[in-house]
C-alpha atoms as a PDB file:
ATOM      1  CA  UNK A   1      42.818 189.988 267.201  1.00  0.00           C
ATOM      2  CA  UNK A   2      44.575 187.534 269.516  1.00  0.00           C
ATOM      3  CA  UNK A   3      43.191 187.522 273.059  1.00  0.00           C
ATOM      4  CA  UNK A   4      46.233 186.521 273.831  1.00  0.00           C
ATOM      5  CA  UNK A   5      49.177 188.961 272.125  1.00  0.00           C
ATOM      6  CA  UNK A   6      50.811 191.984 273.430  1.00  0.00           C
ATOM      7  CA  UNK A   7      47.973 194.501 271.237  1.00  0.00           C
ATOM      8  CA  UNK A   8      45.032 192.938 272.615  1.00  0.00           C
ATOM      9  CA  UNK A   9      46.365 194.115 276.233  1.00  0.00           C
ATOM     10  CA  UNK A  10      47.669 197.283 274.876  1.00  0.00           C
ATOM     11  CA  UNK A  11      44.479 197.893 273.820  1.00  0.00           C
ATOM     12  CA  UNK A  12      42.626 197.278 277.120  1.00  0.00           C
ATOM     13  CA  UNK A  13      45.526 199.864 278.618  1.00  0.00           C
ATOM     14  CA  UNK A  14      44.252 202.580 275.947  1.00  0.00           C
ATOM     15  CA  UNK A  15      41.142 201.901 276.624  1.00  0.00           C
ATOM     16  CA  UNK A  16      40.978 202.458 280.225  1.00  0.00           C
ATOM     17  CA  UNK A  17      43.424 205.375 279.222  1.00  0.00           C
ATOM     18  CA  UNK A  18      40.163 207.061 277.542  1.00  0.00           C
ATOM     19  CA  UNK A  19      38.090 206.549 280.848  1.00  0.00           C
ATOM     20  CA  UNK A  20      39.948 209.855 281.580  1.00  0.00           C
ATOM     21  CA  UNK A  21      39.796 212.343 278.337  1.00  0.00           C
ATOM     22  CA  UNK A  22      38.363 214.860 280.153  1.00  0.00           C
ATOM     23  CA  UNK A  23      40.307 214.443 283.411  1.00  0.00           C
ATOM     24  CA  UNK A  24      43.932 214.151 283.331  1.00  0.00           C
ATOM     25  CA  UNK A  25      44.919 217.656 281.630  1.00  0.00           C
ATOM     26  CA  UNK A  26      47.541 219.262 282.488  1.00  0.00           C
ATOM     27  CA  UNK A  27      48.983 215.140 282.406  1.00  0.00           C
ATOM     28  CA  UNK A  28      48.849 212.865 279.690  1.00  0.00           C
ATOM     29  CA  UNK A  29      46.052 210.206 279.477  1.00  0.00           C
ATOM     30  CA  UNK A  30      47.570 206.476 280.525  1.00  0.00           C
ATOM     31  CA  UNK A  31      46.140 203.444 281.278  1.00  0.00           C
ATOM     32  CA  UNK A  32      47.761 200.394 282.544  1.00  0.00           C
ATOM     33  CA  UNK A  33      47.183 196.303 282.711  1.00  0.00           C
ATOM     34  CA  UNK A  34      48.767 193.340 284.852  1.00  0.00           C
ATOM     35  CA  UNK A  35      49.026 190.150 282.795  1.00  0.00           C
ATOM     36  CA  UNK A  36      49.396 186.795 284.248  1.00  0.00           C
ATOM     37  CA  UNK A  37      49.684 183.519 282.488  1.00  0.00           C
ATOM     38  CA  UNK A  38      47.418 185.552 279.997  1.00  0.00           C
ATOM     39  CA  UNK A  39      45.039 186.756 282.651  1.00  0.00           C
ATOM     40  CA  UNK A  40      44.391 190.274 283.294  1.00  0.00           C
ATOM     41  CA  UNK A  41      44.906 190.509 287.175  1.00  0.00           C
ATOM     42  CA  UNK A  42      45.677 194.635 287.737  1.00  0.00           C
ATOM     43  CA  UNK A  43      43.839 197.345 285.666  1.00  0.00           C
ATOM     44  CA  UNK A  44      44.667 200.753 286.127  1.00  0.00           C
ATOM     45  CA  UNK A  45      44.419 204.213 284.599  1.00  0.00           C
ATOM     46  CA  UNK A  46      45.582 207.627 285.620  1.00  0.00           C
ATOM     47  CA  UNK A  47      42.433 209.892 286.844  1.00  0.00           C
ATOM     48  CA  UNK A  48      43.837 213.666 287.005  1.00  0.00           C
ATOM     49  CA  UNK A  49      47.088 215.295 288.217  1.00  0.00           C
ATOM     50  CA  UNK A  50      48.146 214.875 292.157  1.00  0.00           C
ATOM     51  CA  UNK A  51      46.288 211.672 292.062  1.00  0.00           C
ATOM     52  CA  UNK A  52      47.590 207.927 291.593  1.00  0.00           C
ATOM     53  CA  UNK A  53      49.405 206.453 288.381  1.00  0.00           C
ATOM     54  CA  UNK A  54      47.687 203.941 286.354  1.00  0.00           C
ATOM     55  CA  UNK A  55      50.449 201.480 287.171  1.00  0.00           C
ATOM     56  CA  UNK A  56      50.523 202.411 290.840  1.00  0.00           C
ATOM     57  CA  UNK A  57      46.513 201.947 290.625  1.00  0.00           C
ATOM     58  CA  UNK A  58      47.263 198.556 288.352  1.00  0.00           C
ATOM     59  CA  UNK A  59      50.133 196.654 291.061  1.00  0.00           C
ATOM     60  CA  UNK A  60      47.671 197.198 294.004  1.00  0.00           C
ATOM     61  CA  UNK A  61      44.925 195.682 292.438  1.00  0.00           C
ATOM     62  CA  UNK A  62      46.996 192.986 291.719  1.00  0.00           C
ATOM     63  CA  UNK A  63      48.787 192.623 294.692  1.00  0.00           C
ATOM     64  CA  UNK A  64      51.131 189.632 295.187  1.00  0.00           C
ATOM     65  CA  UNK A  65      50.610 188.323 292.095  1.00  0.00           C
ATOM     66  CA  UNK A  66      52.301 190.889 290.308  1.00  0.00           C
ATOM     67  CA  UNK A  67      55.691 189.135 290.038  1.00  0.00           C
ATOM     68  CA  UNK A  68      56.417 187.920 287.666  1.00  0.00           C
ATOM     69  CA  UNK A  69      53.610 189.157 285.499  1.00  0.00           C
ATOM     70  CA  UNK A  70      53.904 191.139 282.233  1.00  0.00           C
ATOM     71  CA  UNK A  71      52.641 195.055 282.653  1.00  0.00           C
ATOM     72  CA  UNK A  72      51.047 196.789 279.347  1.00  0.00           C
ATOM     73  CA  UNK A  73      51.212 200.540 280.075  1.00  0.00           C
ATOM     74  CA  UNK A  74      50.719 203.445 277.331  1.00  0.00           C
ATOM     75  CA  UNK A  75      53.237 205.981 278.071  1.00  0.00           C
ATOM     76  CA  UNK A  76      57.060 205.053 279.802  1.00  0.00           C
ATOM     77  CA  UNK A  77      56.735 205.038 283.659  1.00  0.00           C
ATOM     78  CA  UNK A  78      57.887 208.314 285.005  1.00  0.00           C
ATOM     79  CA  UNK A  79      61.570 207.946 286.783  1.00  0.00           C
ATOM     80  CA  UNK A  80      61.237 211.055 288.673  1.00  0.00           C
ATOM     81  CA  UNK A  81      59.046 212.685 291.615  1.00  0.00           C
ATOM     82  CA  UNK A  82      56.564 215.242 291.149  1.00  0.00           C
ATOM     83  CA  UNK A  83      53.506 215.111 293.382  1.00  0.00           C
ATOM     84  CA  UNK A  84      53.500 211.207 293.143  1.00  0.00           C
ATOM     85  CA  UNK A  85      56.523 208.728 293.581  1.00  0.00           C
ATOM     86  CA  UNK A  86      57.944 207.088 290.161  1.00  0.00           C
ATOM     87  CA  UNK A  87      56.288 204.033 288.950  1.00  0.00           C
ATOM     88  CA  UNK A  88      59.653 202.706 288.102  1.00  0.00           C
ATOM     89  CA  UNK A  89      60.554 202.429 291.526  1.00  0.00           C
ATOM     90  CA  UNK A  90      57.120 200.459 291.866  1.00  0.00           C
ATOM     91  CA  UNK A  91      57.559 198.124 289.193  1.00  0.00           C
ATOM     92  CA  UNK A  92      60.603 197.166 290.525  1.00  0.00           C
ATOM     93  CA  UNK A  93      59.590 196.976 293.738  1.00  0.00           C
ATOM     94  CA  UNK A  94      56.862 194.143 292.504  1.00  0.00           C
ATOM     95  CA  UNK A  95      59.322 192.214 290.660  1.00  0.00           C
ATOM     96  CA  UNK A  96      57.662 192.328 287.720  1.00  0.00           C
ATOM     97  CA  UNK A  97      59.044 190.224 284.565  1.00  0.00           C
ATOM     98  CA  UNK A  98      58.090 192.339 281.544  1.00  0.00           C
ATOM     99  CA  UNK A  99      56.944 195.668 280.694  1.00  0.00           C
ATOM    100  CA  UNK A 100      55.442 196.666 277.229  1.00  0.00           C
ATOM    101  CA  UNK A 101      55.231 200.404 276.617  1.00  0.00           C
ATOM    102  CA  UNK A 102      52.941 201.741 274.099  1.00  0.00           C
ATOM    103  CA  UNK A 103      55.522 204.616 273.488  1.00  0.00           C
ATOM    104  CA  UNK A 104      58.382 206.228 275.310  1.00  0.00           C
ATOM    105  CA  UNK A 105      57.828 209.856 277.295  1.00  0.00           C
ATOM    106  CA  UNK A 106      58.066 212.547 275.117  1.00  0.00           C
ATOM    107  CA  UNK A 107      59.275 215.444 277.363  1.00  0.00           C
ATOM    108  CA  UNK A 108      63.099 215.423 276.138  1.00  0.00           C
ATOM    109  CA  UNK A 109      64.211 215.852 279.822  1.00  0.00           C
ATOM    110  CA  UNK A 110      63.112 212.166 281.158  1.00  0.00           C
ATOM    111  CA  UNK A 111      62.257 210.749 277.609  1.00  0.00           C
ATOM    112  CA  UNK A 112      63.597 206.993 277.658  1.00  0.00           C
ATOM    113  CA  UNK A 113      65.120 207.215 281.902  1.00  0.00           C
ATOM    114  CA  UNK A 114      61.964 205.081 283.056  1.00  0.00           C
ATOM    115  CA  UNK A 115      62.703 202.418 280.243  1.00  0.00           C
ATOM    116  CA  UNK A 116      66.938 202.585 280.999  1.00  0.00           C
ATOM    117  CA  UNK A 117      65.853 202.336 284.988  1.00  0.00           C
ATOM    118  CA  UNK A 118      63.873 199.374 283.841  1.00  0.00           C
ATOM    119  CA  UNK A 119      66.627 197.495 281.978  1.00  0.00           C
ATOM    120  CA  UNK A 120      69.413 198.086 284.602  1.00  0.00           C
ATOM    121  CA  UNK A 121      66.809 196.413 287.222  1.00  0.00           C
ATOM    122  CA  UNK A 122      67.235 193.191 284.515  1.00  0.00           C
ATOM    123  CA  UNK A 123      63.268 193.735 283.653  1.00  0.00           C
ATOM    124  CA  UNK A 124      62.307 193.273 280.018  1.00  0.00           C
ATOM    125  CA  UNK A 125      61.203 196.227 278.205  1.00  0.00           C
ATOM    126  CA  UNK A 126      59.497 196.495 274.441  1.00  0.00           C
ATOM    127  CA  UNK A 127      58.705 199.319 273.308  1.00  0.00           C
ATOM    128  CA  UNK A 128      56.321 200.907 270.019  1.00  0.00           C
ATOM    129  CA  UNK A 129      53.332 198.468 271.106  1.00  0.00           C
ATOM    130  CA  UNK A 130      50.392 200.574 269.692  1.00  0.00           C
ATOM    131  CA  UNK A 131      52.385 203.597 269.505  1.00  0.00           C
ATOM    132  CA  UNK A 132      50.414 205.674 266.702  1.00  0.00           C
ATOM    133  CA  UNK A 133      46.953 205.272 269.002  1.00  0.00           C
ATOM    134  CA  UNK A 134      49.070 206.085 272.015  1.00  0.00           C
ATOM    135  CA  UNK A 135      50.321 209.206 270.020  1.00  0.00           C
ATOM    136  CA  UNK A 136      46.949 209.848 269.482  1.00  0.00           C
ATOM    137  CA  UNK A 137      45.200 210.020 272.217  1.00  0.00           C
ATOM    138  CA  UNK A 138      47.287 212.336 273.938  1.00  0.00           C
ATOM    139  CA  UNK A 139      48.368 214.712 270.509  1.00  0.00           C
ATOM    140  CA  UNK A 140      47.908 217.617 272.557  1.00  0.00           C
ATOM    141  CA  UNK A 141      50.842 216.683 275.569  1.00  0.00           C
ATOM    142  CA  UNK A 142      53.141 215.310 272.986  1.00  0.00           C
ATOM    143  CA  UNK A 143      52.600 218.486 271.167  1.00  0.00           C
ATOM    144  CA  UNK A 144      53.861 220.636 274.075  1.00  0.00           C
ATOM    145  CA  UNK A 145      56.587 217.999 275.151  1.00  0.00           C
ATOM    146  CA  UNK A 146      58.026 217.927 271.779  1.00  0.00           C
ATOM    147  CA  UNK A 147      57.516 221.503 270.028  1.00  0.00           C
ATOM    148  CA  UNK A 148      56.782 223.752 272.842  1.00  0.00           C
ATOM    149  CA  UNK A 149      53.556 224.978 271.215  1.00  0.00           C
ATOM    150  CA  UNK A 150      49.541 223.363 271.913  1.00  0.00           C
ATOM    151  CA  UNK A 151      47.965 221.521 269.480  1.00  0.00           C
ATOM    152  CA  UNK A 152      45.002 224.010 267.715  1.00  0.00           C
ATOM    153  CA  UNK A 153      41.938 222.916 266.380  1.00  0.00           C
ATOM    154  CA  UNK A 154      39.909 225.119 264.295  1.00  0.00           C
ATOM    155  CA  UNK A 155      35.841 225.074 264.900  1.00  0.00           C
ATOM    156  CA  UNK A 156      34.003 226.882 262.041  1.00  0.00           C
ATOM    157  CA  UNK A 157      30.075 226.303 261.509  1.00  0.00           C
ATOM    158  CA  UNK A 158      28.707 227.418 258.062  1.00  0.00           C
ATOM    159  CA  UNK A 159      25.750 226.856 256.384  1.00  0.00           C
ATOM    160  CA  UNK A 160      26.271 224.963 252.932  1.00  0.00           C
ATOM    161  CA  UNK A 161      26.174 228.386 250.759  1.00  0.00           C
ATOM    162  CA  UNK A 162      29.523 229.194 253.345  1.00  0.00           C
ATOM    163  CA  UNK A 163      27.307 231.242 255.300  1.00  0.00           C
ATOM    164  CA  UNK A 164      28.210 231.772 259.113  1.00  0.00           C
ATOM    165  CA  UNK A 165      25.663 234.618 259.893  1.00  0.00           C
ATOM    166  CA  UNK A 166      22.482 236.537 258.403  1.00  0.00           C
ATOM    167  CA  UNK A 167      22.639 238.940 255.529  1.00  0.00           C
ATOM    168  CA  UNK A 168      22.625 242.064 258.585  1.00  0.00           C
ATOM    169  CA  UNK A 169      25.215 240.199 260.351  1.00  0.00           C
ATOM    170  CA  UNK A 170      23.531 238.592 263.139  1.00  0.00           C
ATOM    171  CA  UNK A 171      24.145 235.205 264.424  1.00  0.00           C
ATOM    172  CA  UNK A 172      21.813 232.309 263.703  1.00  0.00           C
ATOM    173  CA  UNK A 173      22.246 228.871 264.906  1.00  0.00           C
ATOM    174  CA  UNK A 174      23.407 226.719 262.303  1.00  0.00           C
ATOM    175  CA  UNK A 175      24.720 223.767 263.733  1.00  0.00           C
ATOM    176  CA  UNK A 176      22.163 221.105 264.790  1.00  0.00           C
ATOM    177  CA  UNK A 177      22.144 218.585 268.578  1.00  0.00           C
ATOM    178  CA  UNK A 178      24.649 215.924 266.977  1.00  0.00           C
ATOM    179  CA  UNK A 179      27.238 219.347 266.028  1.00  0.00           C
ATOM    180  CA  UNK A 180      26.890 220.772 269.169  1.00  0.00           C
ATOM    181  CA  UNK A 181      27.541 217.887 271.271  1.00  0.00           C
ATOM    182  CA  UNK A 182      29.877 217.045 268.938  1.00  0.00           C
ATOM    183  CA  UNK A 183      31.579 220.597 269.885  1.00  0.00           C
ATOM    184  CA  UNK A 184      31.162 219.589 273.393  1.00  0.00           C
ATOM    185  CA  UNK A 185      33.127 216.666 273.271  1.00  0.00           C
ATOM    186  CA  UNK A 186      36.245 218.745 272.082  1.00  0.00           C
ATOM    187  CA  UNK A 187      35.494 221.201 274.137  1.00  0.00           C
ATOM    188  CA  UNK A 188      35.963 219.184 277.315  1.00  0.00           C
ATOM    189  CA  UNK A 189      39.173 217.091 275.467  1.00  0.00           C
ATOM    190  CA  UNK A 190      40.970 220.743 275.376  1.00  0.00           C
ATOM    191  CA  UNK A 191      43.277 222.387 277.853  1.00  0.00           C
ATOM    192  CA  UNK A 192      41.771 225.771 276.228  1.00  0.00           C
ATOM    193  CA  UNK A 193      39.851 227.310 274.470  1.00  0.00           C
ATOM    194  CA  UNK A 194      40.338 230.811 272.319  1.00  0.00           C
ATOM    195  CA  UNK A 195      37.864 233.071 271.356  1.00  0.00           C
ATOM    196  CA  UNK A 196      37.533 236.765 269.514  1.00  0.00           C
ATOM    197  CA  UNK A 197      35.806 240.185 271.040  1.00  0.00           C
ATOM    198  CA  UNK A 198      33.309 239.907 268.519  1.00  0.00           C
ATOM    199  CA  UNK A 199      32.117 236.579 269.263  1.00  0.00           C
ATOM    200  CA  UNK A 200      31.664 237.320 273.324  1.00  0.00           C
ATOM    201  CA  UNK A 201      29.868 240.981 272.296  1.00  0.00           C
ATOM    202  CA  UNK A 202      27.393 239.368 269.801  1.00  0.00           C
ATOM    203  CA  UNK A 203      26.682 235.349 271.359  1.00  0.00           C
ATOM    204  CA  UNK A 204      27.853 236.347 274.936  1.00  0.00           C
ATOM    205  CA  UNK A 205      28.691 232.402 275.119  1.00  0.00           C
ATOM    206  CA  UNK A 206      30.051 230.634 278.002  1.00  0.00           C
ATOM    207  CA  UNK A 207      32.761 227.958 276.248  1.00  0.00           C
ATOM    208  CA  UNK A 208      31.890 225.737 279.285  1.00  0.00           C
ATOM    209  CA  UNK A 209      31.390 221.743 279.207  1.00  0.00           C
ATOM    210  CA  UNK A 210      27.925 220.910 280.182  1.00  0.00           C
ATOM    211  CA  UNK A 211      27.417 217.569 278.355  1.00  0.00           C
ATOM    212  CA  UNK A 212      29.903 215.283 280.499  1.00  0.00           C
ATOM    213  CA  UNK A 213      29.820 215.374 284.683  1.00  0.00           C
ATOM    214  CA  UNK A 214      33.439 216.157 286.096  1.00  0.00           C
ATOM    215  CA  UNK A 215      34.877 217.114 283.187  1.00  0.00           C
ATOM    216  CA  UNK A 216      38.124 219.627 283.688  1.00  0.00           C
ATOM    217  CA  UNK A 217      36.716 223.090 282.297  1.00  0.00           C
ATOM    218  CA  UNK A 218      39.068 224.326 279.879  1.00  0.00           C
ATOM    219  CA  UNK A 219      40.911 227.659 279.689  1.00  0.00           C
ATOM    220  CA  UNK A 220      39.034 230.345 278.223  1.00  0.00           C
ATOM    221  CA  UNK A 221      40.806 232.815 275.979  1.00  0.00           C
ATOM    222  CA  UNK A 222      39.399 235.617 274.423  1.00  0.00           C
ATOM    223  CA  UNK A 223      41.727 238.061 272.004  1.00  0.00           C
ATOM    224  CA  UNK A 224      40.776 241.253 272.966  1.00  0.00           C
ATOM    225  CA  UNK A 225      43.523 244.240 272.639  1.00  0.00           C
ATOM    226  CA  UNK A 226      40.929 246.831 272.892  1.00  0.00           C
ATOM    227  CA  UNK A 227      39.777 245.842 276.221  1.00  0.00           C
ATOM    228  CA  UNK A 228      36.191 245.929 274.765  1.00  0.00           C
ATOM    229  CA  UNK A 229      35.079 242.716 277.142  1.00  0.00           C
ATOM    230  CA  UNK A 230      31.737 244.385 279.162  1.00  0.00           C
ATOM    231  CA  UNK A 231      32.470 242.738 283.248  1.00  0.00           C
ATOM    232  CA  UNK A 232      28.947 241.137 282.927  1.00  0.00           C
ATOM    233  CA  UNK A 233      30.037 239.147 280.157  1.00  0.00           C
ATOM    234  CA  UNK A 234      29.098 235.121 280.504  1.00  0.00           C
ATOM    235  CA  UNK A 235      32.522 233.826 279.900  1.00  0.00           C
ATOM    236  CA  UNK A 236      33.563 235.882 282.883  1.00  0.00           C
ATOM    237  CA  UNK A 237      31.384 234.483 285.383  1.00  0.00           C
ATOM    238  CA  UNK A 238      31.742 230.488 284.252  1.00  0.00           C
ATOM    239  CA  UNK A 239      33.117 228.807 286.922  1.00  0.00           C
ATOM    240  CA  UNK A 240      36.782 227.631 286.333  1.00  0.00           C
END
């Protein structure tokens, strides 16, 4: 790769993106860079919701020597104002030359206003730098932004006859250390988690994180129409 092109700093921007997997939800993942005569003088990457942007985070690092520069970011800078001002209005404020955007916002309501905002400021904007791994590493938000619905992931362990418990029906661990922390990587990548009566009245599990410090605990679900769920059940006493 070229030290020097627009995917090399894209990639630095996802990267510090992923610094945050298990952080940012209910937000999207981004991570931001400050490029100046090909120097890297602003990093910055969004930590969890109510908290600073990545490019906010990225333009005080740099400071004055923002303008001018080029900004790499990983998702369009939000227009509006939630619980933190818009990062347009920032970039702007900076005078910045050029932004590259790994791929536009894909909540239909502000999808493409940060990029327009952008343009009518007379700042450079490309778009579609790195967009699939963008895409990627926050599946789940474009998921809800784009279909209304979460994207599922299915965990199954079987043993290699297809096997999930003993012949009398009891559960057995299957799965060895690399599976499990393997499941506890996803686990703390999810928004939620979704479980079945039977699984809480014969494993009483927890579906908590426990591998990875400061990780958001996801959502646990469990289907239950029978209301079968005993009070002093595990998952009911995890912490939140």
């Amino acid at each position: 790769m070229n030290f020097h092109s627009p995917q090399f700093f894209m990639s630095e921007a996802l990267r510090l993106a992923e610094k945050a997997l298990f952080t940012t939800s209910p937000n999207p993942r981004v991570g931001c860079v400050i490029v100046q005569n090909n120097e890297i003088i602003g990093r910055g990457y969004h930590v969890k919701a109510g908290e600073s942007h990545a490019e906010v985070i990225a333009l005080k690092e740099a400071g004055s020597k923002s303008e001018g520069s080029d900004v790499y970011v990983t998702l369009e800078p939000c227009s509006h104002t939630g619980r933190t001002p818009p990062c347009v209005d920032a970039l702007i404020k900076a005078k910045v030359k050029k932004v590259f955007i790994a791929m536009q916002d894909p909540n239909p309501l502000v999808s493409g206003q940060g990029i327009q905002k952008l343009k009518e400021a007379h700042i450079e904007v490309e778009v579609g730098v790195m967009e699939a791994q963008a895409q990627q590493l926050n599946i789940g938000f474009v998921s809800r932004m784009t279909k209304k619905l979460p994207y599922v992931r299915a965990k199954l362990a079987a043993s290699l006859d297809g096997k999930t418990a003993l012949h009398n029906g009891k559960s057995q661990w299957i799965t060895g250390d690399a599976a499990r922390a393997d499941v506890q990587y996803w686990r703390a990548s999810s928004c939620a988690i979704v479980t079945g009566i039977g699984t809480v009245l014969y494993d009483n599990p927890k579906l908590s994180v426990r591998l990875y410090e400061n990780a958001r605990q996801p959502l646990r679900v469990v289907i239950d129409s029978e209301l079968k769920i005993p009070l002093d059940a595990n998952i009911l006493h995890e912490k939140p």
